[in-house]
Each structure stands twice: as structure tokens, then as C-alpha cells.
N, C-alpha and C. Protein backbone atom coordinates (compact mmCIF):
# COMPACT_ATOMS: atom_id res chain seq x y z
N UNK A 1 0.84 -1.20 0.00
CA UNK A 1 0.00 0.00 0.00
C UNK A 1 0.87 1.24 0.00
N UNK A 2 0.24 2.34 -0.97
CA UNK A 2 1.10 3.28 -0.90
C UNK A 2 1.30 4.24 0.83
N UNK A 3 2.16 4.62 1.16
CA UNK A 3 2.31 5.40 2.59
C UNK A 3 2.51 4.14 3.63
N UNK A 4 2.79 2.88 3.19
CA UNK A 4 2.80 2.18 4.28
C UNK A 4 4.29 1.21 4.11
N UNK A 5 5.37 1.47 5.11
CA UNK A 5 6.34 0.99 4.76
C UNK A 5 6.92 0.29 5.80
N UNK A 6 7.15 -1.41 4.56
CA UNK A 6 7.20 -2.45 5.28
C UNK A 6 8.58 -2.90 5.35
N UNK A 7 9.07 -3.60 6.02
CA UNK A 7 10.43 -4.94 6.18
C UNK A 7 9.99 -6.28 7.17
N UNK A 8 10.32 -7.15 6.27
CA UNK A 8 10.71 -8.33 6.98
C UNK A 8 8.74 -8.96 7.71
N UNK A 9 7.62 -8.30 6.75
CA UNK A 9 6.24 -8.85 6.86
C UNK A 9 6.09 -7.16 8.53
N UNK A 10 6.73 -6.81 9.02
CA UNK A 10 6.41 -5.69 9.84
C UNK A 10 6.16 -3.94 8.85
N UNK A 11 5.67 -3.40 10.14
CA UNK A 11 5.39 -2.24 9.71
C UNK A 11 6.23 -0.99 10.25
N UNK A 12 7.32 -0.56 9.57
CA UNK A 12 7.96 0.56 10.44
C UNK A 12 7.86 1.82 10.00
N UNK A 13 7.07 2.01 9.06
CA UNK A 13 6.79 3.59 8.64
C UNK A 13 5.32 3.51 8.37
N UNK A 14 4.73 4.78 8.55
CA UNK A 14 3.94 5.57 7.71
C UNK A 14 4.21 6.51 6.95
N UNK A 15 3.94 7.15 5.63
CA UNK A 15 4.42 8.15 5.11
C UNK A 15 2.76 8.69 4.42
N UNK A 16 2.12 9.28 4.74
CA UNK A 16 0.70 9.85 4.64
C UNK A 16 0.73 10.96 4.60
N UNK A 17 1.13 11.89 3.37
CA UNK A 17 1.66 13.09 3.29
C UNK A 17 0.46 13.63 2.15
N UNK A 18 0.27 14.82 1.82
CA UNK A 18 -0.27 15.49 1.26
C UNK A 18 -1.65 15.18 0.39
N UNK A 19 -2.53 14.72 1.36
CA UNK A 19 -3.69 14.18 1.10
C UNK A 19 -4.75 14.77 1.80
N UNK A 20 -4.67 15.70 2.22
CA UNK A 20 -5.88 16.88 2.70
C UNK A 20 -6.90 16.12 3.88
N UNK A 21 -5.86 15.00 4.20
CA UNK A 21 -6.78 14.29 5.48
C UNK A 21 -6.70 14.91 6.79
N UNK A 22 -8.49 14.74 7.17
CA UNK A 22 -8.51 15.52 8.51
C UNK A 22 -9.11 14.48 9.96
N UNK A 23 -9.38 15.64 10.30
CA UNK A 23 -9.96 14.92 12.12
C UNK A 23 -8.81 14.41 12.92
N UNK A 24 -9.02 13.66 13.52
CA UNK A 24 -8.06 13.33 14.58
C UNK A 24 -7.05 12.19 14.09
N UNK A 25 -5.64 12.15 15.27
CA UNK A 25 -4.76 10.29 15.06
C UNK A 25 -5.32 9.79 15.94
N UNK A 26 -5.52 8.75 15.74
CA UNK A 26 -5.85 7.67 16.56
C UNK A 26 -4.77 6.97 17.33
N UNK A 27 -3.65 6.99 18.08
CA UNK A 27 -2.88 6.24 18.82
C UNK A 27 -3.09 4.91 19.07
N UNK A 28 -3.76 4.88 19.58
CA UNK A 28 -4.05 3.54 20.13
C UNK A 28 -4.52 2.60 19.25
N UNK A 29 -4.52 2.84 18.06
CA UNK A 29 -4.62 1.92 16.87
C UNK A 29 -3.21 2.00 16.13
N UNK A 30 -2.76 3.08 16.19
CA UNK A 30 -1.10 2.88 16.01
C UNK A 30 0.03 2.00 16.80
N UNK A 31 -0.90 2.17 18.61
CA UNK A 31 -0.33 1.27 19.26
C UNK A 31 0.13 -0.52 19.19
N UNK A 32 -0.89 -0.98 17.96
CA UNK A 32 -0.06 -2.20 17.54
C UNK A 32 1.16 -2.21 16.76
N UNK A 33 1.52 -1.37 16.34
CA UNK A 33 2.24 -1.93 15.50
C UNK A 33 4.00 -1.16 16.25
N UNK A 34 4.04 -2.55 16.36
CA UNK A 34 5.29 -2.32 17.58
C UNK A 34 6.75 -2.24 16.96
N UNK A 35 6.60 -2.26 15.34
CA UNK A 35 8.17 -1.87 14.51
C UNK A 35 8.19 -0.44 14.12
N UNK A 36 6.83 0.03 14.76
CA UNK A 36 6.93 1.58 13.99
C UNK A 36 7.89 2.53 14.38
N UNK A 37 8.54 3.02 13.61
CA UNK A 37 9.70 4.13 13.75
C UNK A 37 9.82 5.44 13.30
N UNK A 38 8.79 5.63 12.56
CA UNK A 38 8.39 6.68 11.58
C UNK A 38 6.83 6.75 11.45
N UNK A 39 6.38 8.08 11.46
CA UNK A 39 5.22 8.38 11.42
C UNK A 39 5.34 10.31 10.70
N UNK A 40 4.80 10.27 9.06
CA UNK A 40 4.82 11.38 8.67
C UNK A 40 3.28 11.52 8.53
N UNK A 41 2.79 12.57 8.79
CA UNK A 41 1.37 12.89 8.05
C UNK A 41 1.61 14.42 7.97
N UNK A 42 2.65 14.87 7.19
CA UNK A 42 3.04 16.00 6.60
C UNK A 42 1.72 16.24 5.72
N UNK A 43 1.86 18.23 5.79
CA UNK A 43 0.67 18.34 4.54
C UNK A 43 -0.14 18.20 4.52
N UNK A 44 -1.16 17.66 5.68
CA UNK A 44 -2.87 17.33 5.34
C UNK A 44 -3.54 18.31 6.52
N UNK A 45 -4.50 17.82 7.12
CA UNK A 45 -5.59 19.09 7.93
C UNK A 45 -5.59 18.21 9.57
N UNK A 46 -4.98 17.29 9.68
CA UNK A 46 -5.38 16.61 10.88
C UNK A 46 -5.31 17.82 12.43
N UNK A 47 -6.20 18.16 12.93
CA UNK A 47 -6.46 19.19 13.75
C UNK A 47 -6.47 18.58 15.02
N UNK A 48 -6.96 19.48 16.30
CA UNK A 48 -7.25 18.94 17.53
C UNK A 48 -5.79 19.13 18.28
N UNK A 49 -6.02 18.78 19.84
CA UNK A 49 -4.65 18.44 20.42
C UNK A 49 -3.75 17.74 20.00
N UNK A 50 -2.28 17.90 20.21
CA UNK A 50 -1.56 16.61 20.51
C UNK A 50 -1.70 15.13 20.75
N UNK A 51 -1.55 14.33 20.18
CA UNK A 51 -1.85 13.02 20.31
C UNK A 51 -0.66 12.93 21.06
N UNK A 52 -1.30 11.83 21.87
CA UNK A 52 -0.12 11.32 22.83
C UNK A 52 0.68 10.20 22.13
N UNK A 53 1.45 11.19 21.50
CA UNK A 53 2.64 10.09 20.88
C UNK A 53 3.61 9.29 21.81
N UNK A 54 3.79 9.72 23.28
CA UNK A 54 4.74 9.03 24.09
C UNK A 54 4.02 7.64 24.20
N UNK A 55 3.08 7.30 23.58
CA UNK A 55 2.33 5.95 23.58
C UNK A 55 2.99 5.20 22.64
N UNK A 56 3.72 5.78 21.76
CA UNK A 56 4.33 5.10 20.61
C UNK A 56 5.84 5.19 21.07
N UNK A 57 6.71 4.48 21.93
CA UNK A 57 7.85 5.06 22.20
C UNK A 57 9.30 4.27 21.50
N UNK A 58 9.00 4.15 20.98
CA UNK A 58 9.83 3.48 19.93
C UNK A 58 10.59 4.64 18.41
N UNK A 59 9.23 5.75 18.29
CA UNK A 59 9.23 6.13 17.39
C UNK A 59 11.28 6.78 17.32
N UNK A 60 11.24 7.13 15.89
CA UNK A 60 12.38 8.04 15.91
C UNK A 60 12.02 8.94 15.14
N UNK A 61 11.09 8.65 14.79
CA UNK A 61 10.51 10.93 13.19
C UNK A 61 9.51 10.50 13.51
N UNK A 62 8.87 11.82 13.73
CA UNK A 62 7.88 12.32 13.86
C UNK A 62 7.59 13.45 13.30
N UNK A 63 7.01 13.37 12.02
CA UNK A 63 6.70 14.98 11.35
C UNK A 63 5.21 15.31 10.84
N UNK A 64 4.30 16.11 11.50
CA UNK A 64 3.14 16.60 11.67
C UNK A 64 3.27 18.04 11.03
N UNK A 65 4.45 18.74 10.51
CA UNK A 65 4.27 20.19 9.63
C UNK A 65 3.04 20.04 8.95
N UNK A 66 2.71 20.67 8.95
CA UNK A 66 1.81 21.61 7.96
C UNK A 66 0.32 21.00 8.10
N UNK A 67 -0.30 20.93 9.23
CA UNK A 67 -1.39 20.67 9.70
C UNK A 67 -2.30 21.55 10.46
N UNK A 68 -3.48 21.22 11.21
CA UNK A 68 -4.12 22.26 12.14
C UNK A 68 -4.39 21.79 13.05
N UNK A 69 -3.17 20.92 13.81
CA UNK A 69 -3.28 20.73 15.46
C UNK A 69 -3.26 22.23 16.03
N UNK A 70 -3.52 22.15 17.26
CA UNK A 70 -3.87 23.23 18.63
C UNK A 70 -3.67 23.27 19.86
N UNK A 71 -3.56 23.96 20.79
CA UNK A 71 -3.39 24.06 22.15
C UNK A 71 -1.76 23.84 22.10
N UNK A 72 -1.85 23.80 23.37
CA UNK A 72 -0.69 23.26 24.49
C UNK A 72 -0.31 22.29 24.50
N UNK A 73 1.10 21.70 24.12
CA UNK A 73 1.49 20.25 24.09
C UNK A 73 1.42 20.09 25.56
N UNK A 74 1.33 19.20 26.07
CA UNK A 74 1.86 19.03 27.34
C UNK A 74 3.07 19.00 27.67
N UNK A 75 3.57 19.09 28.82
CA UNK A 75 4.84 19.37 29.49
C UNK A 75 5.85 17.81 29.08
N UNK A 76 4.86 17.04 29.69
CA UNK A 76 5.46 15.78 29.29
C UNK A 76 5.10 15.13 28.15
N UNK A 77 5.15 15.33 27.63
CA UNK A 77 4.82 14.85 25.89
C UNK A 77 5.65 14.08 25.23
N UNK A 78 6.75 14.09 25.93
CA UNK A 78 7.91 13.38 25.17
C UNK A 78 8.49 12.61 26.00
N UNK A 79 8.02 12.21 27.29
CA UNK A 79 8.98 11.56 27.86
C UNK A 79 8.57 10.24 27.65
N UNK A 80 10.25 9.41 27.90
CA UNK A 80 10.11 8.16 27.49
C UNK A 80 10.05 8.09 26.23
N UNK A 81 10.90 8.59 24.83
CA UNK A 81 10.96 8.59 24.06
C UNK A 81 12.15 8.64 23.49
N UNK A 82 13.07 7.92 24.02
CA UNK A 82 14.39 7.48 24.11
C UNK A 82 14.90 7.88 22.54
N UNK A 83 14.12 7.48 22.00
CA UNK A 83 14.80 6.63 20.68
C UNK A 83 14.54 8.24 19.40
N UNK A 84 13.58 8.68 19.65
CA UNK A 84 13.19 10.03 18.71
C UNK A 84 14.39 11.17 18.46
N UNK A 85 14.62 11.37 17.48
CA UNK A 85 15.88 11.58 17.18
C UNK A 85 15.09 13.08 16.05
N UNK A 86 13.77 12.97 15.60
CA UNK A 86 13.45 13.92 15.09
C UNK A 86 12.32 14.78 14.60
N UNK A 87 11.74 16.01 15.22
CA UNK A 87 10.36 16.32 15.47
C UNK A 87 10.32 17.23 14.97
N UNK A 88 9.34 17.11 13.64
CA UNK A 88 9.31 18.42 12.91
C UNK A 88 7.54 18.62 13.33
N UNK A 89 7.29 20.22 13.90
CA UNK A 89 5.72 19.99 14.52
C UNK A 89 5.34 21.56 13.23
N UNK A 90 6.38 21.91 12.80
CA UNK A 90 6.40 23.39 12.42
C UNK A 90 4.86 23.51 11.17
N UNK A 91 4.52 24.75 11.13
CA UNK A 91 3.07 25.10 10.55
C UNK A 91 1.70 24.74 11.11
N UNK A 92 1.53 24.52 12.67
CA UNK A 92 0.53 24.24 13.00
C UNK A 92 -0.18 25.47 13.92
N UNK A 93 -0.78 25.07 14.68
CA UNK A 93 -1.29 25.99 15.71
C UNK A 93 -1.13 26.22 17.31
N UNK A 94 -0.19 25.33 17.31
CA UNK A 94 0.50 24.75 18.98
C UNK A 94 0.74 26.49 19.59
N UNK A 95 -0.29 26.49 20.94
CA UNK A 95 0.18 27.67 21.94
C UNK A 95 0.94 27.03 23.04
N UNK A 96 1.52 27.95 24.25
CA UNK A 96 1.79 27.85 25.19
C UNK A 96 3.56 27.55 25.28
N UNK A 97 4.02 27.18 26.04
CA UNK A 97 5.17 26.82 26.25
C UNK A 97 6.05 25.33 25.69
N UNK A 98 7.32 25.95 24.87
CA UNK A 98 7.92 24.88 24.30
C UNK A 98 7.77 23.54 25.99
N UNK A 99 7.36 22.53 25.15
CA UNK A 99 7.56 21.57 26.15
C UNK A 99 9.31 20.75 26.91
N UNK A 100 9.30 21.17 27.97
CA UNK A 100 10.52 20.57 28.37
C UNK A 100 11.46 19.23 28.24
N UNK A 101 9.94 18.40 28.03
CA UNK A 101 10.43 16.95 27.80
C UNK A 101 10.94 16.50 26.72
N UNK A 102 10.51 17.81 25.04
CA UNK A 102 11.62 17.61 24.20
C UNK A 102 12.87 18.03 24.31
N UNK A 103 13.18 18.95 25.11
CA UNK A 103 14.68 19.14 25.71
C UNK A 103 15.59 18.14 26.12
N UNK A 104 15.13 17.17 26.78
CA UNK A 104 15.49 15.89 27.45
C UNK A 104 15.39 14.67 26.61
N UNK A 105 15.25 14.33 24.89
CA UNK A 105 15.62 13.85 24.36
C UNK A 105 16.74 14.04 23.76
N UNK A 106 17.52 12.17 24.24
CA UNK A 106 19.15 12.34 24.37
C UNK A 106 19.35 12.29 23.05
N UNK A 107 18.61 11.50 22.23
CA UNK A 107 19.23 11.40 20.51
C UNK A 107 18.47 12.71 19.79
N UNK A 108 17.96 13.42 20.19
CA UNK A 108 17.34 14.78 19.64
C UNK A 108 18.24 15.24 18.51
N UNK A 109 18.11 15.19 17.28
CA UNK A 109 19.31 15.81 16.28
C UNK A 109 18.16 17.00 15.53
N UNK A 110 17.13 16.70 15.09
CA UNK A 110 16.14 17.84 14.48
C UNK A 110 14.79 18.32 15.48
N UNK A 111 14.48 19.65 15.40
CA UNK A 111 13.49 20.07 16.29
C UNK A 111 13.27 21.70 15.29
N UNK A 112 11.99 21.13 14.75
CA UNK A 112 11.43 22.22 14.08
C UNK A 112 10.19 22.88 14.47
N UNK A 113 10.00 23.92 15.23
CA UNK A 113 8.73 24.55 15.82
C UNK A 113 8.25 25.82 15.42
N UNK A 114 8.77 25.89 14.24
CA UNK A 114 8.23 27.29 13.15
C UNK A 114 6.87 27.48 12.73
N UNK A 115 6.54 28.84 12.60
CA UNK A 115 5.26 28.94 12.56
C UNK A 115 4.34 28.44 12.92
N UNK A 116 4.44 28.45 14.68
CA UNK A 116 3.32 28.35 15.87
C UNK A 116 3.04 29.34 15.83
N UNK A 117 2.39 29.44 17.41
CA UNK A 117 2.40 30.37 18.21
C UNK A 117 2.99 29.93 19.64
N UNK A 118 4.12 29.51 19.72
CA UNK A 118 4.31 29.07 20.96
C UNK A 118 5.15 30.62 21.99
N UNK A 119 5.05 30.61 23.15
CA UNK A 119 5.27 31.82 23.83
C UNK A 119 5.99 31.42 25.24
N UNK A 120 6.72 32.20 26.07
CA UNK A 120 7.22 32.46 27.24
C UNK A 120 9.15 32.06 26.36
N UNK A 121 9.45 31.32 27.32
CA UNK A 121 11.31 31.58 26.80
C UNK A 121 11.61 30.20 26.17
N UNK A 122 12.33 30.02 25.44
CA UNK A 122 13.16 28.56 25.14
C UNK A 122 13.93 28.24 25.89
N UNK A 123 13.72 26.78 26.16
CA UNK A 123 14.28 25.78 27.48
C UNK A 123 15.62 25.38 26.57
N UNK A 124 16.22 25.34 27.90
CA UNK A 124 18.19 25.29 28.02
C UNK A 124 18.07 23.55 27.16
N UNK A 125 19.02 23.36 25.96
CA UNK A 125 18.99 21.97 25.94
C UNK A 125 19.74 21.26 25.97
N UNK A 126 19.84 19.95 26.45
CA UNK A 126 21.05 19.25 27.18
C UNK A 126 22.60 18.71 26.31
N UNK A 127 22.05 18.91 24.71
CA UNK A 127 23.07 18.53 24.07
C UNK A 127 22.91 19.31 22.40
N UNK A 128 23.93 19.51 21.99
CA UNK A 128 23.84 20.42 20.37
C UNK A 128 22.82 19.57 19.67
N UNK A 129 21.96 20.62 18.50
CA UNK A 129 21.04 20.22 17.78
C UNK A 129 21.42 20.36 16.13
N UNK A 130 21.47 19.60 15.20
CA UNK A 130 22.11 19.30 14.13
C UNK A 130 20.83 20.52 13.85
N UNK A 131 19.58 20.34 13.81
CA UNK A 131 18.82 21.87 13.18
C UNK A 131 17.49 21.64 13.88
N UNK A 132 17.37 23.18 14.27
CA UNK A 132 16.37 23.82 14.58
C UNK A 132 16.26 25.33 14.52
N UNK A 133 14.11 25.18 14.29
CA UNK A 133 14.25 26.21 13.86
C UNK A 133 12.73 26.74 14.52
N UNK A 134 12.80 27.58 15.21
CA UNK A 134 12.26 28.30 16.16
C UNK A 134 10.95 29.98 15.57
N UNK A 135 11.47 29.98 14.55
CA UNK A 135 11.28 31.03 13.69
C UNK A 135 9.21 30.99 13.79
N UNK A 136 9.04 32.59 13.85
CA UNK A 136 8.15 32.81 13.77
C UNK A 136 6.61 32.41 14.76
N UNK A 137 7.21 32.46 16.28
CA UNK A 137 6.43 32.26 17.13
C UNK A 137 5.98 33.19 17.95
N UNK A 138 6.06 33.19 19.44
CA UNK A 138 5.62 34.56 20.27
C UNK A 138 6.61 34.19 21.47
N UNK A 139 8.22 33.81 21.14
CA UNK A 139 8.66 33.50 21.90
C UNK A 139 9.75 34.44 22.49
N UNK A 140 9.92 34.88 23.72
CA UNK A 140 10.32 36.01 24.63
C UNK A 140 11.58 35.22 25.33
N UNK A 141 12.55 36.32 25.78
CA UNK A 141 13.40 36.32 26.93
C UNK A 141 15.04 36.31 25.99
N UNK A 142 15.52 35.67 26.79
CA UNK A 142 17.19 35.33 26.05
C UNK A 142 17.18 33.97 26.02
N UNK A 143 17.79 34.17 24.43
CA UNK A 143 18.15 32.68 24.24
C UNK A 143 19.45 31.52 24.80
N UNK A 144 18.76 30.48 24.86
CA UNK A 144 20.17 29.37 26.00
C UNK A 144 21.09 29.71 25.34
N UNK A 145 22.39 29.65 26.08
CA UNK A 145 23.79 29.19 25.66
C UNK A 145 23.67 28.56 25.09
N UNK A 146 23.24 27.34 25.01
CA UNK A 146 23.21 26.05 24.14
C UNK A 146 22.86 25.98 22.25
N UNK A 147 22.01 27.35 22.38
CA UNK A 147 21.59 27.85 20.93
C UNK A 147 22.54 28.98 20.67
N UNK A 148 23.47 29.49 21.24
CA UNK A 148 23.64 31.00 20.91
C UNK A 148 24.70 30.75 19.59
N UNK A 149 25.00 29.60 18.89
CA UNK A 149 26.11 29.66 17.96
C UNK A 149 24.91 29.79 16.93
N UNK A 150 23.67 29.14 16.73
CA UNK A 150 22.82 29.00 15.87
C UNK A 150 22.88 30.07 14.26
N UNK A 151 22.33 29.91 13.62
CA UNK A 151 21.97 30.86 12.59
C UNK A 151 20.32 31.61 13.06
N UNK A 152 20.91 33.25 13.35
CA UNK A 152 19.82 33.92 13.47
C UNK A 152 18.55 33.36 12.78
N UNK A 153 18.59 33.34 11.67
CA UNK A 153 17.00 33.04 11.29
C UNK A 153 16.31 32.07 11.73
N UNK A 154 17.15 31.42 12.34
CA UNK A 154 15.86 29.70 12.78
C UNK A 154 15.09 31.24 14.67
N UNK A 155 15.35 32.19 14.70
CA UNK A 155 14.62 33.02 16.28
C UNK A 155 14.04 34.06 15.33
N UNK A 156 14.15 34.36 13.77
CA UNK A 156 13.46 35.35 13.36
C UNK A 156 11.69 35.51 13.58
N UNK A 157 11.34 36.18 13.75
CA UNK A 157 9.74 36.68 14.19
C UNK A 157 9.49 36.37 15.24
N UNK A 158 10.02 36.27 16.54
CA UNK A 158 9.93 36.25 18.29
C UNK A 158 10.45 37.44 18.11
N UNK A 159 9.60 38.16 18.42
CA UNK A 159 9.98 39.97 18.43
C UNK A 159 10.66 40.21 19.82
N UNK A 160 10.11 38.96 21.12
CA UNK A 160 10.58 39.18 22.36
C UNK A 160 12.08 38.46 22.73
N UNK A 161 12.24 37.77 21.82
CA UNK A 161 13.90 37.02 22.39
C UNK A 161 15.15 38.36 22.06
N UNK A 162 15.86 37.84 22.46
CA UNK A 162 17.15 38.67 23.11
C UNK A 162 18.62 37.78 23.07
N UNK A 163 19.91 38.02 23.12
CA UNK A 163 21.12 37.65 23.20
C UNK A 163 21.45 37.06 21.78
N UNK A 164 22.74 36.32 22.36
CA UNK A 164 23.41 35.62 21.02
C UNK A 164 22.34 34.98 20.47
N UNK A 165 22.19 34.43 18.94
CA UNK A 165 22.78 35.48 18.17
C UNK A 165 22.23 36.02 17.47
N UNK A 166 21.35 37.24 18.07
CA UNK A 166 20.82 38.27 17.76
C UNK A 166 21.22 39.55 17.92
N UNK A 167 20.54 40.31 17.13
CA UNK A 167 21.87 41.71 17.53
C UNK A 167 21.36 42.45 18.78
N UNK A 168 20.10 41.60 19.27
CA UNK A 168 19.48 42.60 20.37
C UNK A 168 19.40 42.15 21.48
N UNK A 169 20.22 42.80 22.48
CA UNK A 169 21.00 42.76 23.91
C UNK A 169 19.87 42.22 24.76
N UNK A 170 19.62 41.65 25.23
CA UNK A 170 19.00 41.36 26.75
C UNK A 170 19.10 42.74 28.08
N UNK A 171 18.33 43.54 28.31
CA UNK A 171 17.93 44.04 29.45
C UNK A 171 19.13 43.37 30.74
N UNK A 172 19.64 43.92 31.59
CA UNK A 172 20.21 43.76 32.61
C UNK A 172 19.40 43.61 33.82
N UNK A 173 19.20 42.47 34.20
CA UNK A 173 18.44 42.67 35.43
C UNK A 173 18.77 43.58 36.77
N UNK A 174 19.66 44.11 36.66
CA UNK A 174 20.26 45.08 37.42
C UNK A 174 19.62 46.48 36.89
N UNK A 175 19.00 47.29 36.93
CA UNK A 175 18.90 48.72 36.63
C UNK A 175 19.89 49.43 37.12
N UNK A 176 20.42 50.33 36.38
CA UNK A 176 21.06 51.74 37.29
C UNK A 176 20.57 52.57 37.90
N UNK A 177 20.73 52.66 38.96
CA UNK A 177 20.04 53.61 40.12
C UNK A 177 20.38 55.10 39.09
N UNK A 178 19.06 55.83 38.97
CA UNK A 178 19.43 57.78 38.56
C UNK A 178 20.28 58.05 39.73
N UNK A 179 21.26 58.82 39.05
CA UNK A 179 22.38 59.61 40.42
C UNK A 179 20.87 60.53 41.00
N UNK A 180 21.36 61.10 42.40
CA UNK A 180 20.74 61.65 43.35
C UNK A 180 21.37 62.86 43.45
């Protein structure tokens, strides 16, 4: 079947890309299939929350761009997901705060969260990211050490971030007292 990719009579991919399919994932019907490693449904309308993909923990890609999910991932959304190595969520509708628990994926090499709306600061992350790209959210404060070698454009349109490597300084939490 086309989008369905097999080895050895198992199932370790989906590739369900640009087919204008909507409504919800179903997880727990994904939950059989225990070779899955890949799951794209790039390109179509699938809306609603976050599916609890940490139900699938095996996965390693995960790419949902260009859809009309919503809300708030949860905090823990990712934990126990050892093996995920790459999360492209970028073009959807995700608010609230980058979730921490993708920070804490150890094989993390791609993390694409462009054109949300996600808001408050980007979380410190535990090891270099081969690419990410942050661009075009509502995201505020100074950016981690951990990003500051980056290429500016993956923080372009967070009108509120600050530091390396952007040309615009971070506020001193110190004020200068006016002389008296």
C-alpha cells in the first residue's frame, strides 16, 4: 500500500503526506504496530490536540508540519521517548510553552517549531542540535547558551527574544540607580 512501509512482513513507517486528510490520530490503533519508527502525516488538515505520541515510544521521526493541530502540548509529551531523534511539529497551531520533555531527548538531532504560536522563553537543551528552527512564534526572553552559535533566522519573528545570536541585547536585570 502506498504510505505504508514495510520490512521483513512488519510495519515501520507511515508516510501519509499530502492528502488533505482531517480529524483526529488515533494512537491507540497505532499502538499495535510495535516496529513503527516513523510516522509522517506532513501536509494534510489533521487538527485537535496533541496526540499522545509518548504511547508510541519506539518512534524516531515524527513529522506533523503543515497541519491544524492546537493548544498546548503538554509538558510531558515526550517523555520516554528514548529513541526520537526527530520532530518536525512546524506550521501548525500549537500555543503555550515549548515543552521541556523535548529538551530531554538524548538522541534529539532535528526540532522544528516554526510557525506556531508558541510563547514564554526557550528551554536550556542538554546537548547540540544538528537543526532547529524556532522562527516565527511569540517566543520572549534570552536565548540558551546552548543555541547561541545558531543561525539567526531559525529566532526570526519572536519579536521578544534577546542575546546571542541576535543583535538585540538582553535588558540587565540590574537597573542603574538615577544619580541623586
Amino acid at each position: 500500500w502506498p504510505g505504508v512501509l514495510c520490512n521483513s512482513g512488519s510495519v515501520w513507517g507511515l508516510q501519509i503526506e499530502n492528502l488533505e486528510l482531517s480529524g483526529s490520530i488515533d494512537i491507540e490503533a497505532l499502538s499495535g504496530l510495535t516496529s513503527l519508527r516513523t510516522l509522517s502525516f506532513r501536509n494534510n488538515k489533521f487538527g485537535g490536540p496533541f496526540p499522545e505520541f509518548k504511547k508510541l515510544a519506539a518512534l524516531k521521526s515524527l513529522y506533523l508540519s503543515n497541519n491544524q493541530f492546537e493548544g498546548d502540548i503538554p509538558d510531558n509529551a515526550f517523555e520516554g521517548m528514548a529513541w526520537l531523534k526527530k520532530v518536525h511539529l512546524a506550521q501548525n497551531k500549537f500555543t503555550g510553552q515549548i515543552p521541556t520533555s523535548v529538551t530531554k531527548l538524548p538522541k534529539l538531532l532535528e526540532l522544528r517549531l516554526d510557525g506556531n504560536q508558541f510563547t514564554g522563553q526557550i528551554p536550556e537543551f542538554g546537548h547540540e542540535l544538528h537543526l532547529i528552527n524556532l522562527s516565527n512564534n511569540a517566543l520572549t526572553g534570552p536565548i540558551p547558551e546552548s543555541l547561541s552559535m545558531m543561525d539567526p533566522k531559525v529566532f526570526e519573528g519572536n519579536k521578544g527574544l534577546c542575546g546571542k545570536p541576535l543583535e538585540t541585547e538582553c535588558d540587565s536585570p540590574f537597573k542603574e540607580l538615577p544619580p541623586q
